[in-house]
N, C-alpha and C. Protein backbone atom coordinates (compact mmCIF):
# COMPACT_ATOMS: atom_id res chain seq x y z
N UNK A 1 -21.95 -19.63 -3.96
CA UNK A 1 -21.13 -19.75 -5.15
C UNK A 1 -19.82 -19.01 -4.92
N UNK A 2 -18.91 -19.62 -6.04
CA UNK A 2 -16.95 -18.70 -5.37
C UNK A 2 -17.13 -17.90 -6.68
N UNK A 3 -17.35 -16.76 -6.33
CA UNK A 3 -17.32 -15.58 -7.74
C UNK A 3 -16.00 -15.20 -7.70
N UNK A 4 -15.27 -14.93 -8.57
CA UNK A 4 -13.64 -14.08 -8.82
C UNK A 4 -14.15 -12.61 -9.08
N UNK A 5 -13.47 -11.43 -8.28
CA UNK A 5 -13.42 -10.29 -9.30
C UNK A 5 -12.46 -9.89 -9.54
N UNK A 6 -12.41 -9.42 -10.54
CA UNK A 6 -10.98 -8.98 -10.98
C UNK A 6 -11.38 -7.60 -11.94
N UNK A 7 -10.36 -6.18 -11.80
CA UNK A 7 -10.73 -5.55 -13.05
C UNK A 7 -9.56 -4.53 -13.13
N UNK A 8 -9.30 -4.33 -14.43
CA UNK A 8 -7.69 -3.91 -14.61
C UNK A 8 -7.98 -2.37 -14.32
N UNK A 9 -6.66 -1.58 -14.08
CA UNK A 9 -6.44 -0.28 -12.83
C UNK A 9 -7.35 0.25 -13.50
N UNK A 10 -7.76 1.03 -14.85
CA UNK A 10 -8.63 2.12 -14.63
C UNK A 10 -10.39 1.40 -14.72
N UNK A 11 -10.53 0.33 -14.33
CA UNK A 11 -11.93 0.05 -13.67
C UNK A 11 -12.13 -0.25 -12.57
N UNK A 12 -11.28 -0.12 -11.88
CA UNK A 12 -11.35 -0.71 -10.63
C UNK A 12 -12.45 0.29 -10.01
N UNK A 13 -12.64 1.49 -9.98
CA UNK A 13 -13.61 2.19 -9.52
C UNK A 13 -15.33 1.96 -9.45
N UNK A 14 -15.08 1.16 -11.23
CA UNK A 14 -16.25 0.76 -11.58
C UNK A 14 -16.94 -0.68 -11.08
N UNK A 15 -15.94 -1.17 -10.70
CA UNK A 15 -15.84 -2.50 -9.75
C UNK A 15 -16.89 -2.25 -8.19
N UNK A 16 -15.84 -1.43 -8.01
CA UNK A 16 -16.31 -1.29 -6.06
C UNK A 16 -17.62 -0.16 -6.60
N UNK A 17 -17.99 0.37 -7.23
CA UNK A 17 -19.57 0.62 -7.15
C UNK A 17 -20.18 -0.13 -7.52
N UNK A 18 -19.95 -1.13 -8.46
CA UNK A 18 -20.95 -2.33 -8.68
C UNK A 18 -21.28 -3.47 -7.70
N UNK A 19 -19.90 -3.71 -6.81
CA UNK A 19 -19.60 -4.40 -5.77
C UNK A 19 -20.73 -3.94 -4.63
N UNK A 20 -20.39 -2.37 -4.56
CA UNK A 20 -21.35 -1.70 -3.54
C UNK A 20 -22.47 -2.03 -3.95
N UNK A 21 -23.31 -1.76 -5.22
CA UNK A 21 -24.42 -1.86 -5.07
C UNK A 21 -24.97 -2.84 -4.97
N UNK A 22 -24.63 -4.14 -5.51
CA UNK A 22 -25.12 -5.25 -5.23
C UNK A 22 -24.22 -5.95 -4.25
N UNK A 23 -24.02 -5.33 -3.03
CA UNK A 23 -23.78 -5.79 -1.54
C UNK A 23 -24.06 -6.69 -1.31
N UNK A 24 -25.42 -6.88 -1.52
CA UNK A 24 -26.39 -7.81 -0.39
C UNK A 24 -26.67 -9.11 -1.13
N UNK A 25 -26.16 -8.82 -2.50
CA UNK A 25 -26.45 -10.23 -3.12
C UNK A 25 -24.35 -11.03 -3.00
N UNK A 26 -23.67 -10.13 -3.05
CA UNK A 26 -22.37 -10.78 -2.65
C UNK A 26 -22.16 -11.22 -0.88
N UNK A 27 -22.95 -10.86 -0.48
CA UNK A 27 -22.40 -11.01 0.65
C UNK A 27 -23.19 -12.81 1.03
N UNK A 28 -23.37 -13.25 0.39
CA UNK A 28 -24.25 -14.38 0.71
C UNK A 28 -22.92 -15.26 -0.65
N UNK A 29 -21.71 -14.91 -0.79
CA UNK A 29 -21.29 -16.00 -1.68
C UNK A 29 -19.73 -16.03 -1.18
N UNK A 30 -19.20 -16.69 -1.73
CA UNK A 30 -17.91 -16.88 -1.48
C UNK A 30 -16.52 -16.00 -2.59
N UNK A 31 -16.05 -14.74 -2.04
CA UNK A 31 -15.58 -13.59 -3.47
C UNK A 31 -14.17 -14.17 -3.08
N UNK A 32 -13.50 -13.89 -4.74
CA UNK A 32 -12.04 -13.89 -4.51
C UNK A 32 -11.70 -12.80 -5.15
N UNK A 33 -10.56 -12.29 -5.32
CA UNK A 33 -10.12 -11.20 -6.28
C UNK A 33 -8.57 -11.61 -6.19
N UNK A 34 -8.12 -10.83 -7.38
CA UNK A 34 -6.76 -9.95 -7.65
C UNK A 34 -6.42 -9.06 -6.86
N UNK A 35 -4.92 -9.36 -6.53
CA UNK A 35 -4.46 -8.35 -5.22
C UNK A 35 -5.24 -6.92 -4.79
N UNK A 36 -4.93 -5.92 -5.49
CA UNK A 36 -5.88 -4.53 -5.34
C UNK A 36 -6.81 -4.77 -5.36
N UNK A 37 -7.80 -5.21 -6.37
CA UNK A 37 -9.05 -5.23 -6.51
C UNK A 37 -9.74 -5.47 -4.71
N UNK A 38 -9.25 -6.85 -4.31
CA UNK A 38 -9.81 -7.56 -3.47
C UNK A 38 -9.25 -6.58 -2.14
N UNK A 39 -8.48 -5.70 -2.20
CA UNK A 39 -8.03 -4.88 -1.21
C UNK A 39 -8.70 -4.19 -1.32
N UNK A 40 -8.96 -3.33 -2.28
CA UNK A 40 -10.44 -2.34 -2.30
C UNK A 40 -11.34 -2.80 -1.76
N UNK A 41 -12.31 -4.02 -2.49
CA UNK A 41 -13.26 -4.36 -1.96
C UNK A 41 -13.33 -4.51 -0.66
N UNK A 42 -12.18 -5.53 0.32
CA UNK A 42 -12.58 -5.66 1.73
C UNK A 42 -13.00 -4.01 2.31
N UNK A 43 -11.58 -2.89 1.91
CA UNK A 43 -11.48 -1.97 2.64
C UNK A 43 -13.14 -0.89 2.34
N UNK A 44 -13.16 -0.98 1.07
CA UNK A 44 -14.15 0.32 0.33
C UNK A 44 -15.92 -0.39 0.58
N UNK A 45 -15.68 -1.59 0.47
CA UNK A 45 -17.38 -2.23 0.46
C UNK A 45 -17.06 -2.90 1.99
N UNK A 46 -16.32 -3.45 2.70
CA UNK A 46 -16.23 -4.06 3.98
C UNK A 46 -16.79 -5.76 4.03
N UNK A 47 -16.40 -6.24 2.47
CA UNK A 47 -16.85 -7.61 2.47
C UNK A 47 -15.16 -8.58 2.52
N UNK A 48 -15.77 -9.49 2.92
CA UNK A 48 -14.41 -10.88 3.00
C UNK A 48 -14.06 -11.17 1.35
N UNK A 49 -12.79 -11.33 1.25
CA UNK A 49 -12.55 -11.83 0.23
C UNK A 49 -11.00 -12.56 0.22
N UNK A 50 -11.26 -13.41 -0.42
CA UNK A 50 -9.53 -14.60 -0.55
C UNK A 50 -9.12 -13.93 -1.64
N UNK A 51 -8.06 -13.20 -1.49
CA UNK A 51 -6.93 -12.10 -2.47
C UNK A 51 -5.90 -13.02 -2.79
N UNK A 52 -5.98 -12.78 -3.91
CA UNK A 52 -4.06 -13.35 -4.97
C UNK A 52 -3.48 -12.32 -5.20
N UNK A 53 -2.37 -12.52 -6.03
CA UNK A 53 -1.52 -11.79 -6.31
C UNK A 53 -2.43 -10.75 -7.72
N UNK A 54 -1.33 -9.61 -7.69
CA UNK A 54 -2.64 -8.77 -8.43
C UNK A 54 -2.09 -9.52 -9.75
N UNK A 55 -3.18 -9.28 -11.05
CA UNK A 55 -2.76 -9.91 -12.10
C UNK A 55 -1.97 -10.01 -12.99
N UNK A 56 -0.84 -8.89 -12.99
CA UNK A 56 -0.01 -9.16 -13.93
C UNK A 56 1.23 -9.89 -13.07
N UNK A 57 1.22 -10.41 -11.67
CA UNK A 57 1.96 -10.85 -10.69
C UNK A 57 1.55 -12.58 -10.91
N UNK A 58 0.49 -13.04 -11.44
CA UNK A 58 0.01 -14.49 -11.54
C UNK A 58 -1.87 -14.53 -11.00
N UNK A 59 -1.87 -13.36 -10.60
CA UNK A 59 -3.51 -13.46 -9.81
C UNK A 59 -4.38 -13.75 -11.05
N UNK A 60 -4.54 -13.68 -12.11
CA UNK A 60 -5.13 -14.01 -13.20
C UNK A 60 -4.69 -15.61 -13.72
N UNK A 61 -3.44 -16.43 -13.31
CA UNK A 61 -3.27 -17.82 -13.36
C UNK A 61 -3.83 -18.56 -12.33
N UNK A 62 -3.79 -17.12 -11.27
CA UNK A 62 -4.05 -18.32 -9.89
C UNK A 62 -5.64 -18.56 -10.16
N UNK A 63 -6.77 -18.04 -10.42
CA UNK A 63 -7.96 -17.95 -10.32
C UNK A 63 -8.40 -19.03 -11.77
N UNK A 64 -7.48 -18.91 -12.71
CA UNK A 64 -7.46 -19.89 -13.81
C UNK A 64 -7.57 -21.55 -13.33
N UNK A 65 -6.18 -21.45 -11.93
CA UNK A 65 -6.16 -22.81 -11.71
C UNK A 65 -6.81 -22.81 -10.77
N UNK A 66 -7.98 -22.36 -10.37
CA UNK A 66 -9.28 -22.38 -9.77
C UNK A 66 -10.38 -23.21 -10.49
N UNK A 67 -10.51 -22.34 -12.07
CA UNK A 67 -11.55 -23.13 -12.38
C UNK A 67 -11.15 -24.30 -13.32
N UNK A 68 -9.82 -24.61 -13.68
CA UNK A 68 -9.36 -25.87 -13.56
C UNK A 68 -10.11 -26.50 -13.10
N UNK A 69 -9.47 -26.52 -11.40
CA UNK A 69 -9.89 -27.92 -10.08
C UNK A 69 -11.41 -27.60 -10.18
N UNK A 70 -12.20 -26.90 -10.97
CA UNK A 70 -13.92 -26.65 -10.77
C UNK A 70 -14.33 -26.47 -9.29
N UNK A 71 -13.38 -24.75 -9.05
CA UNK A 71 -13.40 -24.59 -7.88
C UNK A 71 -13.79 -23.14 -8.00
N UNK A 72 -14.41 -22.51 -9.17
CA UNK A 72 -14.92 -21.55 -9.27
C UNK A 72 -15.93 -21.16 -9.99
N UNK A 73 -17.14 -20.25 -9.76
CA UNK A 73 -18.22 -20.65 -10.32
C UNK A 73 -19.05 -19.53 -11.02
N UNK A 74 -17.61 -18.29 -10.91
CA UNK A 74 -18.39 -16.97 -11.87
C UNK A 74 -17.06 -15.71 -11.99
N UNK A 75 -16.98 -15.13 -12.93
CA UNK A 75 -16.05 -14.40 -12.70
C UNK A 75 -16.26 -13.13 -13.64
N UNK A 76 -16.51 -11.91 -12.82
CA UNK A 76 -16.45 -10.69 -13.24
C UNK A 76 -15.40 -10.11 -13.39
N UNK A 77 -14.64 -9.63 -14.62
CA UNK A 77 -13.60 -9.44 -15.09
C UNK A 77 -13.80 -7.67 -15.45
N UNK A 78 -13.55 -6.87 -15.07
CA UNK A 78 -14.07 -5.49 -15.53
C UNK A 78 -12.66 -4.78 -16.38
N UNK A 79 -12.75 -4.89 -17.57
CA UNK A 79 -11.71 -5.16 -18.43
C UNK A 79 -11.08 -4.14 -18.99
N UNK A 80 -10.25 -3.46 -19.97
CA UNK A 80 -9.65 -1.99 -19.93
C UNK A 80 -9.87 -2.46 -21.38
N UNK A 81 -10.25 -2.64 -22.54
CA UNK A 81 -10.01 -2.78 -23.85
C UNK A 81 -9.08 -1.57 -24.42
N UNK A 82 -9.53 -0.25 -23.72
CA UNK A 82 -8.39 0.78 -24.45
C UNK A 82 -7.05 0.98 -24.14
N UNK A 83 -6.50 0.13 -22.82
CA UNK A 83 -5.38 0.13 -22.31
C UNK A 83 -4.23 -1.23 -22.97
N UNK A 84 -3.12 -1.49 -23.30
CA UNK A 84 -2.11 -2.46 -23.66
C UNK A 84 -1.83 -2.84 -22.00
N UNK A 85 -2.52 -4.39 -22.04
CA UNK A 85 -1.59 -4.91 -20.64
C UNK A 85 -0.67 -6.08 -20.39
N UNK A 86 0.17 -5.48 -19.87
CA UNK A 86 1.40 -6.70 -20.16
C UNK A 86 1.02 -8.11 -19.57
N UNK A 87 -0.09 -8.32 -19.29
CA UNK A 87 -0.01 -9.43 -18.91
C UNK A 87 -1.51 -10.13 -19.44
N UNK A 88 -1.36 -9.57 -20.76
CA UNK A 88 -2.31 -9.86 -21.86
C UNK A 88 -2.85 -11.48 -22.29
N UNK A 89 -1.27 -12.53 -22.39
CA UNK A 89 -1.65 -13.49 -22.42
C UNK A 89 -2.46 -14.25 -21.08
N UNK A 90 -2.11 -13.84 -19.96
CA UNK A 90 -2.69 -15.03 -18.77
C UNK A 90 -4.43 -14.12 -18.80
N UNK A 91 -4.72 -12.67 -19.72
CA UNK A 91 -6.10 -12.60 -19.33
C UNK A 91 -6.69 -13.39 -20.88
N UNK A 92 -5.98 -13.98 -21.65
CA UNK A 92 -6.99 -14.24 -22.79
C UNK A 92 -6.43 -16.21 -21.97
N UNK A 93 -5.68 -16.84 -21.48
CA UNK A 93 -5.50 -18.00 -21.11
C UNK A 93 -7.16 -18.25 -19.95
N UNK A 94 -7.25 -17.38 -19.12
CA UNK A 94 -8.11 -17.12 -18.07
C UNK A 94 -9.73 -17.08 -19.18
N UNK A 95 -9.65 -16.27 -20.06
CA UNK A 95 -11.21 -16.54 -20.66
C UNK A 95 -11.70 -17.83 -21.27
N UNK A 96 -9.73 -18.02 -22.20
CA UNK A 96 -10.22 -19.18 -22.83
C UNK A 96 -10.86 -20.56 -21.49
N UNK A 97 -9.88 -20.75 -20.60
CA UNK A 97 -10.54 -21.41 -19.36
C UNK A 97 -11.83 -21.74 -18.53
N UNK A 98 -12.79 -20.32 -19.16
CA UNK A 98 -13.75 -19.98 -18.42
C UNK A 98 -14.61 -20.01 -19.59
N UNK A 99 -14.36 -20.32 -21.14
CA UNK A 99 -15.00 -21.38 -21.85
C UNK A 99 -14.92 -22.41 -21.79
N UNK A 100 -13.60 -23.42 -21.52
CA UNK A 100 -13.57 -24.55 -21.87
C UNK A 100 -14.69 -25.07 -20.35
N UNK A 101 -14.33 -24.77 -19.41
CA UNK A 101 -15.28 -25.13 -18.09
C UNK A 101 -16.32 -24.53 -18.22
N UNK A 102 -17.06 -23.77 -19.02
CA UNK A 102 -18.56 -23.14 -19.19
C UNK A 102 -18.70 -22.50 -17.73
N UNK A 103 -17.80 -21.56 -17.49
CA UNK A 103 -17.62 -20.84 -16.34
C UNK A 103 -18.24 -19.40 -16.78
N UNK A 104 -19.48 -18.68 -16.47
CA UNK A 104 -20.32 -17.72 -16.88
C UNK A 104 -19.24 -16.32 -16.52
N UNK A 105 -18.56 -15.69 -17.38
CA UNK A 105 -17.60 -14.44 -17.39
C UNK A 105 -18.28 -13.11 -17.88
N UNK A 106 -18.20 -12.28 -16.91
CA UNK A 106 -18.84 -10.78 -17.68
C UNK A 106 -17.47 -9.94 -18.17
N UNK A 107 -17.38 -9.47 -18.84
CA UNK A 107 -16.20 -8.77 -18.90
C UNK A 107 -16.44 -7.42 -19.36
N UNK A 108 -17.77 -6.98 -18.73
CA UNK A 108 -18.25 -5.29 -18.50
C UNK A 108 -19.53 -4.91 -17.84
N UNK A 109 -19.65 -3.71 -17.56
CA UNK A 109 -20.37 -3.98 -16.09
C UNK A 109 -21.84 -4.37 -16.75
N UNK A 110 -22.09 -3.90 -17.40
CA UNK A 110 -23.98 -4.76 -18.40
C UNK A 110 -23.91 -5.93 -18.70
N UNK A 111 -22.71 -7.06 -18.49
CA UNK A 111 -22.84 -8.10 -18.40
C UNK A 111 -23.33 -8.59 -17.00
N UNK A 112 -21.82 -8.16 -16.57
CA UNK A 112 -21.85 -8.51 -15.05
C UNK A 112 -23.45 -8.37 -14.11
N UNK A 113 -24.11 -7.48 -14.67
CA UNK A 113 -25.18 -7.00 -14.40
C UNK A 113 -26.51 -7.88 -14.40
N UNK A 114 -26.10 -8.68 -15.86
CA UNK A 114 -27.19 -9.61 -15.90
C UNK A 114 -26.73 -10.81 -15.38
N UNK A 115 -25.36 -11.23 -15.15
CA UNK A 115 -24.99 -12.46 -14.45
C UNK A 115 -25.34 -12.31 -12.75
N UNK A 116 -25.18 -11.13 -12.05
CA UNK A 116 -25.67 -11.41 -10.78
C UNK A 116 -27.54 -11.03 -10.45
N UNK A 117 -27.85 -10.14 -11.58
CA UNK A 117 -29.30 -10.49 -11.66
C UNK A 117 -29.68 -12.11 -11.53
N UNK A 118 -29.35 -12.72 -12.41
CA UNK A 118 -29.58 -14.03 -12.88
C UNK A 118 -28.86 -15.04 -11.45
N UNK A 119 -27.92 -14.90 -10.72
CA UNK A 119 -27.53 -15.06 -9.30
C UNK A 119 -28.58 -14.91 -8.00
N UNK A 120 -28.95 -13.65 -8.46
CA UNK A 120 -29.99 -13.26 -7.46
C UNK A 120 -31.31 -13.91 -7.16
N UNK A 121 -32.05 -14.26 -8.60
CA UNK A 121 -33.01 -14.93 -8.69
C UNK A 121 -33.01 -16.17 -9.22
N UNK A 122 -31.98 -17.09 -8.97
CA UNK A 122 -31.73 -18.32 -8.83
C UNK A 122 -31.34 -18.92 -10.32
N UNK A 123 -31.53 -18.19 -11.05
CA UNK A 123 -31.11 -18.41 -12.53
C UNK A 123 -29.56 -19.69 -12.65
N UNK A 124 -28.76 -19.24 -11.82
CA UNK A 124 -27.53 -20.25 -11.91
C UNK A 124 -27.59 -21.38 -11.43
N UNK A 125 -29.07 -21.72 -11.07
CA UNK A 125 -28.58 -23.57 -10.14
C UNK A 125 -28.76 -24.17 -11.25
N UNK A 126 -28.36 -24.38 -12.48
CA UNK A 126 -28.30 -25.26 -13.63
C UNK A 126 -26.31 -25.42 -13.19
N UNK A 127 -25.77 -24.46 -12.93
CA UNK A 127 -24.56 -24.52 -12.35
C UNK A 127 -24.28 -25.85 -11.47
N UNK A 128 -24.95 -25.32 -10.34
CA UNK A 128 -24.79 -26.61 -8.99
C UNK A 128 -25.28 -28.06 -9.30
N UNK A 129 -26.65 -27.71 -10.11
CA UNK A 129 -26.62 -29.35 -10.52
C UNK A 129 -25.47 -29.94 -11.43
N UNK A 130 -24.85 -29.69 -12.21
CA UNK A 130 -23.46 -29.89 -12.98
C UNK A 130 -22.73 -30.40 -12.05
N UNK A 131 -22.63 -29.86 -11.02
CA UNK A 131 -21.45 -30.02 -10.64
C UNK A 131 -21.84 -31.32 -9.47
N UNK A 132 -23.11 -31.44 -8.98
CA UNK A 132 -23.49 -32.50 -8.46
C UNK A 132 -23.51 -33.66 -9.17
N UNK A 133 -24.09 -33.69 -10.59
CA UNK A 133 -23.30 -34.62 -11.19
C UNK A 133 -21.89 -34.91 -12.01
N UNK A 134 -21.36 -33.73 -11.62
CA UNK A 134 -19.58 -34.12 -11.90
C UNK A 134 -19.62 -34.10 -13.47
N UNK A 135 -20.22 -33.15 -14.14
CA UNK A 135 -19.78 -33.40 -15.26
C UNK A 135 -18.47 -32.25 -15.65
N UNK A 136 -18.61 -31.18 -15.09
CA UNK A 136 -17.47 -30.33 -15.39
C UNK A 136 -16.54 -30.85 -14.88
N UNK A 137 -16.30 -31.22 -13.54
CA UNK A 137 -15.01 -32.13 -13.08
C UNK A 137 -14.29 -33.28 -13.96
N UNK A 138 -14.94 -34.38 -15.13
CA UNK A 138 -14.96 -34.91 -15.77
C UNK A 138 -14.29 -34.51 -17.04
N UNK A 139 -14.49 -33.06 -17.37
CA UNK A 139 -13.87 -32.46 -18.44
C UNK A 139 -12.06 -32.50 -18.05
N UNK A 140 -11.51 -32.84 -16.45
CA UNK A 140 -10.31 -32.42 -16.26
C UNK A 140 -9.68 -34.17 -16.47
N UNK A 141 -10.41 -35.06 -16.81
CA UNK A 141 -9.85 -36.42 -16.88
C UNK A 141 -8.89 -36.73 -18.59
């Protein structure tokens, strides 16, 4: 599966220990991130990841027009609610997106928690069949 992570500056910490601990279940998927984020991760956890621009730069549009083309299939968002971020609209454009495509979003780590639980033990191939029969792709006609 292509998971996105993304999580604004003061979670990012909380990111790469969650990242760390469930290593072994990311390392079997395909990760993207937001500029820093995904720089942490390669450097701090030592996993591959396809990096955008960080998000208030477009990395939060670019991963949007990801799950557009239904080219993305989970996205952990580790979110700052007490912080003002200027680039407020492309993260509420990016959720609304990841409803309209029924794209599974955690946006704190006890979510995120039960979405790669549910990863781990196969819970998401209701995902892959969707997409074998093209019905989310269908939503872009």
């Amino acid at each position: 599966m292509r998971i996105a992570l993304i999580a604004h500056d003061k979670k990012k910490e909380d990111i790469i220990q969650f990242v760390t601990a469930y290593k072994a279940v990311f390392e079997q998927h395909e990760l993207f991130a937001t500029g820093t984020t995904g720089k942490r991760i390669m450097e701090e956890v030592s996993l591959p990841v396809h990096r955008f621009h960080s998000g208030p730069l477009g990395g939060d549009q670019e991963i949007g027009a990801m799950i557009a083309r239904g080219e993305m299939d989970m996205i952990l968002f580790f979110r700052d609610p007490l912080t003002s971020q200027p680039h407020e609209p492309d993260v509420s454009a990016l959720i609304r997106l990841s409803d309209v495509y029924e794209i599974p979003l955690a946006t704190n780590m006890g979510t995120a928690e039960v979405l790669i639980q549910g990863l781990k033990h196969g819970y998401m191939d209701w995902l892959k069949l969707r997409k074998k029969q093209g019905e989310i792709n269908d939503k872009q006609k």
